[in-house]
C-alpha atoms as a PDB file:
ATOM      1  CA  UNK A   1       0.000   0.000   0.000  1.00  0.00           C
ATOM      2  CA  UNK A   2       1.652   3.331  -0.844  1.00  0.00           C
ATOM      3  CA  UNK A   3      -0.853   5.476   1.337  1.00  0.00           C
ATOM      4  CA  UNK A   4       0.474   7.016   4.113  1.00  0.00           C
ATOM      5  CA  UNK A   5      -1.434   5.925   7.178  1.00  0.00           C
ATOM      6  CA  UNK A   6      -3.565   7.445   9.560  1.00  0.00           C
ATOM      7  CA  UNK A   7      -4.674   7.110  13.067  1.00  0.00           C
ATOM      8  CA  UNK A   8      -8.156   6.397  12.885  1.00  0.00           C
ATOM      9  CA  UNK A   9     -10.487   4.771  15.679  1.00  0.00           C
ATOM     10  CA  UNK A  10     -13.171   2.136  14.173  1.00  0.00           C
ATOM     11  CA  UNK A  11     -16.958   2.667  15.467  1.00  0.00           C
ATOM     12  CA  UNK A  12     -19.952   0.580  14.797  1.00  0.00           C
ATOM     13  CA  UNK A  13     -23.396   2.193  16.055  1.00  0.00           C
ATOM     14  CA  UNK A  14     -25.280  -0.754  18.363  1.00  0.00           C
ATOM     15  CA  UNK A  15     -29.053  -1.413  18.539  1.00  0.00           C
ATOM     16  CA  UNK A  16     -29.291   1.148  21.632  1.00  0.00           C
ATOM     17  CA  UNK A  17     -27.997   3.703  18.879  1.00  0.00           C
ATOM     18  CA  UNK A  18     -24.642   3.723  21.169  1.00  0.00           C
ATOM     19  CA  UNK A  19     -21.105   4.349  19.345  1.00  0.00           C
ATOM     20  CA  UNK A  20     -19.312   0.707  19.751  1.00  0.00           C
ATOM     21  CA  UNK A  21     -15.308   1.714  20.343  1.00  0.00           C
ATOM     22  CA  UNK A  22     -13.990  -1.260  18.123  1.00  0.00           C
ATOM     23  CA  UNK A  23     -10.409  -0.216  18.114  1.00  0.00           C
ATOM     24  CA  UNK A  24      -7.520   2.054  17.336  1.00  0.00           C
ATOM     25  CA  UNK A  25      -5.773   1.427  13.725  1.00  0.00           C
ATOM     26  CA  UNK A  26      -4.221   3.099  10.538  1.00  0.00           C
ATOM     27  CA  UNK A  27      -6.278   3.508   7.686  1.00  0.00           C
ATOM     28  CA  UNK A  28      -5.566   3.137   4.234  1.00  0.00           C
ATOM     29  CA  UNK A  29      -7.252   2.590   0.758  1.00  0.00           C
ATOM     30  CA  UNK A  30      -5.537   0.538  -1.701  1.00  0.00           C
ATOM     31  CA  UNK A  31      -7.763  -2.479  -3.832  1.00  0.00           C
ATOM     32  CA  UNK A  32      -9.016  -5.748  -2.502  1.00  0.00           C
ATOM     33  CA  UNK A  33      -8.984  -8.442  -4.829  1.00  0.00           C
ATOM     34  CA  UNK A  34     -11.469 -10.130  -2.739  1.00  0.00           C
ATOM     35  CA  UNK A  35     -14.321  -7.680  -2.622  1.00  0.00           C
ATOM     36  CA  UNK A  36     -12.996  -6.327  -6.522  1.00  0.00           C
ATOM     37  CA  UNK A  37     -12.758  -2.671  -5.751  1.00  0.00           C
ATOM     38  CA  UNK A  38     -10.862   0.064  -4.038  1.00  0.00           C
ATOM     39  CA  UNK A  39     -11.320  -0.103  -0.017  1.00  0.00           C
ATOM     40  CA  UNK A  40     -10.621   1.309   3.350  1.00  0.00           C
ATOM     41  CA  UNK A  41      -8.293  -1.281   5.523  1.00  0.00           C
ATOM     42  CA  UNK A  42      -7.993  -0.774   8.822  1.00  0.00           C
ATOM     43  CA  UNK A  43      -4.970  -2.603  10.907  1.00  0.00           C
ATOM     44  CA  UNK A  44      -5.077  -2.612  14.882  1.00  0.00           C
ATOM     45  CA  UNK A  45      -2.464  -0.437  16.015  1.00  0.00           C
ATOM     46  CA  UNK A  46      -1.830  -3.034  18.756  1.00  0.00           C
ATOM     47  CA  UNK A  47      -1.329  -6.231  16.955  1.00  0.00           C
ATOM     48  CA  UNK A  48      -1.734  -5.471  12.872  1.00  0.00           C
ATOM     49  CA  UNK A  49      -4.762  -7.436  12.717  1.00  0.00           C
ATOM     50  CA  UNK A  50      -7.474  -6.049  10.046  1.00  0.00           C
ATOM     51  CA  UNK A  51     -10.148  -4.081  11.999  1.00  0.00           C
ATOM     52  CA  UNK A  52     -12.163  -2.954   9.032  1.00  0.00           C
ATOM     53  CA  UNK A  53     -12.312  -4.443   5.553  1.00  0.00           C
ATOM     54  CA  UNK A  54     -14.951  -2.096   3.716  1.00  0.00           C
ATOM     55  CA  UNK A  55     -15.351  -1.914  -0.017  1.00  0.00           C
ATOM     56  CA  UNK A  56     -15.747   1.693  -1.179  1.00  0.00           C
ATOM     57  CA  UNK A  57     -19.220   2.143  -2.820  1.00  0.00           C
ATOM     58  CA  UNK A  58     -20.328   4.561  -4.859  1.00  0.00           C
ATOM     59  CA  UNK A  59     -23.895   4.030  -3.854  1.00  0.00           C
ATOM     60  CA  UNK A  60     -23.234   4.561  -0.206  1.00  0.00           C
ATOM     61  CA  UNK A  61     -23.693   7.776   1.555  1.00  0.00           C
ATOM     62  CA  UNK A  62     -20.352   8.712   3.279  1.00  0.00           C
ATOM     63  CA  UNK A  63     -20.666  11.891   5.407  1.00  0.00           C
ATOM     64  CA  UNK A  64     -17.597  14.223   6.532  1.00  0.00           C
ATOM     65  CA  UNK A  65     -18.647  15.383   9.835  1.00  0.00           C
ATOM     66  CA  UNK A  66     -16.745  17.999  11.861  1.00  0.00           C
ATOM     67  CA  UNK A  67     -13.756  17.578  10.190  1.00  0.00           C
ATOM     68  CA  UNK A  68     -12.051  14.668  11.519  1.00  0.00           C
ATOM     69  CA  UNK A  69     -15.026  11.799  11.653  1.00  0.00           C
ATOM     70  CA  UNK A  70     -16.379  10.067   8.273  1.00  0.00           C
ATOM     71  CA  UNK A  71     -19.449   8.420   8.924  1.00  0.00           C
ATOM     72  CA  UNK A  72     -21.505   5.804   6.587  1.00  0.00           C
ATOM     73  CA  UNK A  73     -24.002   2.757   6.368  1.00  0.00           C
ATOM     74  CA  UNK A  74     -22.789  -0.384   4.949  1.00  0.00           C
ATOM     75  CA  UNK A  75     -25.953  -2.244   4.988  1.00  0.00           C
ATOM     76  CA  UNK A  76     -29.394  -1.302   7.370  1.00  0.00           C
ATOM     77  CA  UNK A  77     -28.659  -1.169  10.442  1.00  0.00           C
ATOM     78  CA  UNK A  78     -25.195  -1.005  10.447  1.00  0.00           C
ATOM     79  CA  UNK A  79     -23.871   2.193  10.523  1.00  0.00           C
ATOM     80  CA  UNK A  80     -19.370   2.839  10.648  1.00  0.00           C
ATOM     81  CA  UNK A  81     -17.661   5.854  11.630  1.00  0.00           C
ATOM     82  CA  UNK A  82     -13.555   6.855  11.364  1.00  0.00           C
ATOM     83  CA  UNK A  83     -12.918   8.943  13.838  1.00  0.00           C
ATOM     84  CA  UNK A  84      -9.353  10.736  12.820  1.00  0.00           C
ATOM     85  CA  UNK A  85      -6.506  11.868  15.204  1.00  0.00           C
ATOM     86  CA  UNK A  86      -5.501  14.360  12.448  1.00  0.00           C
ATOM     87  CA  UNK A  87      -7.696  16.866   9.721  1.00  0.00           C
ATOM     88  CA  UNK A  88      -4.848  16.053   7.315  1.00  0.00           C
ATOM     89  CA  UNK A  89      -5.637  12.374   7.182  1.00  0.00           C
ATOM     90  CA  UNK A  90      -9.400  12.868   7.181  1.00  0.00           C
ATOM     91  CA  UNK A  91      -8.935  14.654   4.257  1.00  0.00           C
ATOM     92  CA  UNK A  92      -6.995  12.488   2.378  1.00  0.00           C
ATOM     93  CA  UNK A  93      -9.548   9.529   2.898  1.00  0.00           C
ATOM     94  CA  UNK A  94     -12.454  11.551   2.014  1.00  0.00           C
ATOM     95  CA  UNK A  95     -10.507  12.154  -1.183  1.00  0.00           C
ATOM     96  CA  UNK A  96      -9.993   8.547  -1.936  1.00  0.00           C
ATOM     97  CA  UNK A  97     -13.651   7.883  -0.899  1.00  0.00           C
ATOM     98  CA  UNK A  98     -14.507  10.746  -3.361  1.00  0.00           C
ATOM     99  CA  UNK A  99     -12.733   9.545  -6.581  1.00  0.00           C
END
């Protein structure tokens, strides 16, 4: 992956409507032969272990929200957020997500 990574923490929204804290990673976007298409990867800082494997859709509904948090649903009732340490790397996803 040439993507310079960014600190990201990895949120799914539970049945109470509660943000789930699933772990603190680097993202990047790079293609997945498995799911054929460009994606966001997300490796545990802790151990390198993939936290989040999501195919980029065009049909999905990404939102930017204040700046440094990308939020989205991949199927009903299942909603993801990236929280982002840094603007910069925010940014940079959204870009990829974008394209």
């Amino acid at each position: 992956m040439t993507d310079t990574r960014r600190r990201v923490k990895v949120y799914t929204l539970n049945e109470d409507r509660q943000w789930d804290d699933r772990g603190t990673g680097h993202v990047s976007s790079g293609y997945v032969e498995r799911l054929k298409g460009m994606s966001l990867l997300v490796r545990a800082e802790s151990d390198g272990s993939l936290l989040l494997e999501s195919k980029i859709n065009p049909n999905t509904a990404y939102q930017k929200q204040q700046d440094t948090l990308i939020v989205w649903s991949e199927a009903e009732n299942y909603d993801l957020a990236l929280s982002f340490q840094e603007k910069a790397g925010c940014d940079e996803i959204w870009e990829k997500i974008c394209q």
